[in-house]
N, C-alpha and C. Protein backbone atom coordinates (compact mmCIF):
# COMPACT_ATOMS: atom_id res chain seq x y z
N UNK A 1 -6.27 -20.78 -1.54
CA UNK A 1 -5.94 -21.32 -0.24
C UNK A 1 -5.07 -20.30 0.50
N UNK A 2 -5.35 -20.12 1.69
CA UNK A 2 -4.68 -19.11 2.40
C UNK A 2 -2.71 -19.81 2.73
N UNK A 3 -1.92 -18.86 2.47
CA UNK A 3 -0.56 -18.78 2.96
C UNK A 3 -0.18 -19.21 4.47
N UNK A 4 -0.93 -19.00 5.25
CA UNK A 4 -0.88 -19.25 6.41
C UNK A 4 -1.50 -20.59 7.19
N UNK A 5 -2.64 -20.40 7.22
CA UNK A 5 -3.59 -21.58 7.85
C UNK A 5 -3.86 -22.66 6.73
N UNK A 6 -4.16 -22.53 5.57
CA UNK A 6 -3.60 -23.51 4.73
C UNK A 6 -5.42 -24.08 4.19
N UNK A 7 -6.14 -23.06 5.15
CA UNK A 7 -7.73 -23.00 4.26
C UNK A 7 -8.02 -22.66 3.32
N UNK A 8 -9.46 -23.32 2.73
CA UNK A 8 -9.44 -22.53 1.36
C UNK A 8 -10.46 -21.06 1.53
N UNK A 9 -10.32 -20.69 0.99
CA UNK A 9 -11.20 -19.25 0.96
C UNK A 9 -12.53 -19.18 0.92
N UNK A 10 -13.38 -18.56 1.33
CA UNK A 10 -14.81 -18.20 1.35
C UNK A 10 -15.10 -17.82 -0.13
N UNK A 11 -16.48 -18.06 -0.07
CA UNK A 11 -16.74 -16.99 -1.42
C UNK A 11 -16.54 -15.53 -1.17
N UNK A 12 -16.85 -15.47 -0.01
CA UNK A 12 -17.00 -13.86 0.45
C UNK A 12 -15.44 -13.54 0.04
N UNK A 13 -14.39 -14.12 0.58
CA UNK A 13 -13.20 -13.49 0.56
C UNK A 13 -12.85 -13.41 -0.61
N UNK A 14 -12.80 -14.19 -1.43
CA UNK A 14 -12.22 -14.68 -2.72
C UNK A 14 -12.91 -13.20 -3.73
N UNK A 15 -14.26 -13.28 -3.59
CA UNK A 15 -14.46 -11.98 -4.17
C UNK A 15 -13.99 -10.64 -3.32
N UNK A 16 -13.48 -10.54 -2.37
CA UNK A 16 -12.91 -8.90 -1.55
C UNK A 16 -11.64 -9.37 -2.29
N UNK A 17 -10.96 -10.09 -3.04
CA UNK A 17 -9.54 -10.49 -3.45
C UNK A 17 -9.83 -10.36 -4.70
N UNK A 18 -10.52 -10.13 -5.39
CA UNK A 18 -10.47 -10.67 -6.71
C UNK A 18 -11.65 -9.29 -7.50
N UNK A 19 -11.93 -8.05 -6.52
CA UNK A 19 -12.84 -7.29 -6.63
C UNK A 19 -12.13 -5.60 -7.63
N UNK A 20 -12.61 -5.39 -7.94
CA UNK A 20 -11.95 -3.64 -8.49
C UNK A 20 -11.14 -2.96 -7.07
N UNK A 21 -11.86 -3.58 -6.14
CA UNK A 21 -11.50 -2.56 -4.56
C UNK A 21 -10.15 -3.77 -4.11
N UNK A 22 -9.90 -4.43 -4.25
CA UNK A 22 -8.80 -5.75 -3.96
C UNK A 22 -7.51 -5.34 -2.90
N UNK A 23 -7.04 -3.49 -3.14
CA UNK A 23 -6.38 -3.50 -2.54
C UNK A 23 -7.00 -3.12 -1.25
N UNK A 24 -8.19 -2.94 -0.80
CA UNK A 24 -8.42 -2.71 0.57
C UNK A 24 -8.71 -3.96 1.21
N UNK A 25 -8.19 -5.29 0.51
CA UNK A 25 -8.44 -6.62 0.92
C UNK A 25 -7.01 -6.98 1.65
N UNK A 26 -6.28 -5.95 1.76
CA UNK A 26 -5.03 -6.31 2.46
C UNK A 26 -4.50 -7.07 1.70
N UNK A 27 -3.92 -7.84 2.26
CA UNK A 27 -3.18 -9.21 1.59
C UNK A 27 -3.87 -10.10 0.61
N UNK A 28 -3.60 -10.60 -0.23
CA UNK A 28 -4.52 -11.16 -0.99
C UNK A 28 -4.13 -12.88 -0.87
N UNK A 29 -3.05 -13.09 -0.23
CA UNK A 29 -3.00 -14.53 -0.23
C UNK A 29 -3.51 -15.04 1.16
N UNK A 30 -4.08 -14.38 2.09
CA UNK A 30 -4.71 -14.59 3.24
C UNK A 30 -6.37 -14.92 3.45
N UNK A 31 -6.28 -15.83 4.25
CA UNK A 31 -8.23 -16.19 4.40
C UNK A 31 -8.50 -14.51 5.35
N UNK A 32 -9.99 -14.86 5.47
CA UNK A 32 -10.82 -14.10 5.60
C UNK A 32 -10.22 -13.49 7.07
N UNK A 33 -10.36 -14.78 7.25
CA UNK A 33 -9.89 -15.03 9.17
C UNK A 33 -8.25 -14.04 9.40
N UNK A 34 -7.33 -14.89 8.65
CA UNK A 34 -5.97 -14.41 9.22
C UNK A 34 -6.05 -12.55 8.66
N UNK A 35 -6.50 -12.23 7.91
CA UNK A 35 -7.14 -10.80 7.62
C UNK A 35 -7.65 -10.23 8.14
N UNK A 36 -8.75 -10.72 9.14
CA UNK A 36 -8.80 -9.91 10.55
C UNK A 36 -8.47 -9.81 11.44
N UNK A 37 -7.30 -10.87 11.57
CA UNK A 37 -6.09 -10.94 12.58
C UNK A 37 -5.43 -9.55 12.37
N UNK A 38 -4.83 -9.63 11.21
CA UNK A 38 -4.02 -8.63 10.84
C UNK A 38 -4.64 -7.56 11.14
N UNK A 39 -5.95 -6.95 10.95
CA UNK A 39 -6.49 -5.99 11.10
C UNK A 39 -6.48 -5.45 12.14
N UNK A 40 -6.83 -6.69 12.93
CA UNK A 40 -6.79 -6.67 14.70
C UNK A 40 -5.76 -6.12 14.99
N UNK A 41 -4.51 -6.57 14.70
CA UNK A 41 -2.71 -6.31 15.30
C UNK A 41 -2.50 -5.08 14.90
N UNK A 42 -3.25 -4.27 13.79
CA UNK A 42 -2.92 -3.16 13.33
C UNK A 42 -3.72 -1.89 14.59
């Protein structure tokens, strides 16, 4: 469940979180969504 919005995760995300590559998943307690927020702000 995401830290923020309080959704639960995609499959898609859950595996970019849970993958060998995990740290290019940014944050890992974040949905898919607030992760491309962040991306966005960056």
């Amino acid at each position: 469940m995401c830290k923020r919005c309080r959704r639960k995760f995609t499959d898609e995300r859950w595996e970019e979180t849970t993958a060998r590559t995990a740290w290019k998943a940014g944050d890992l307690l974040v949905c898919g969504d607030c992760h491309a927020d962040d991306v966005a702000r960056e």
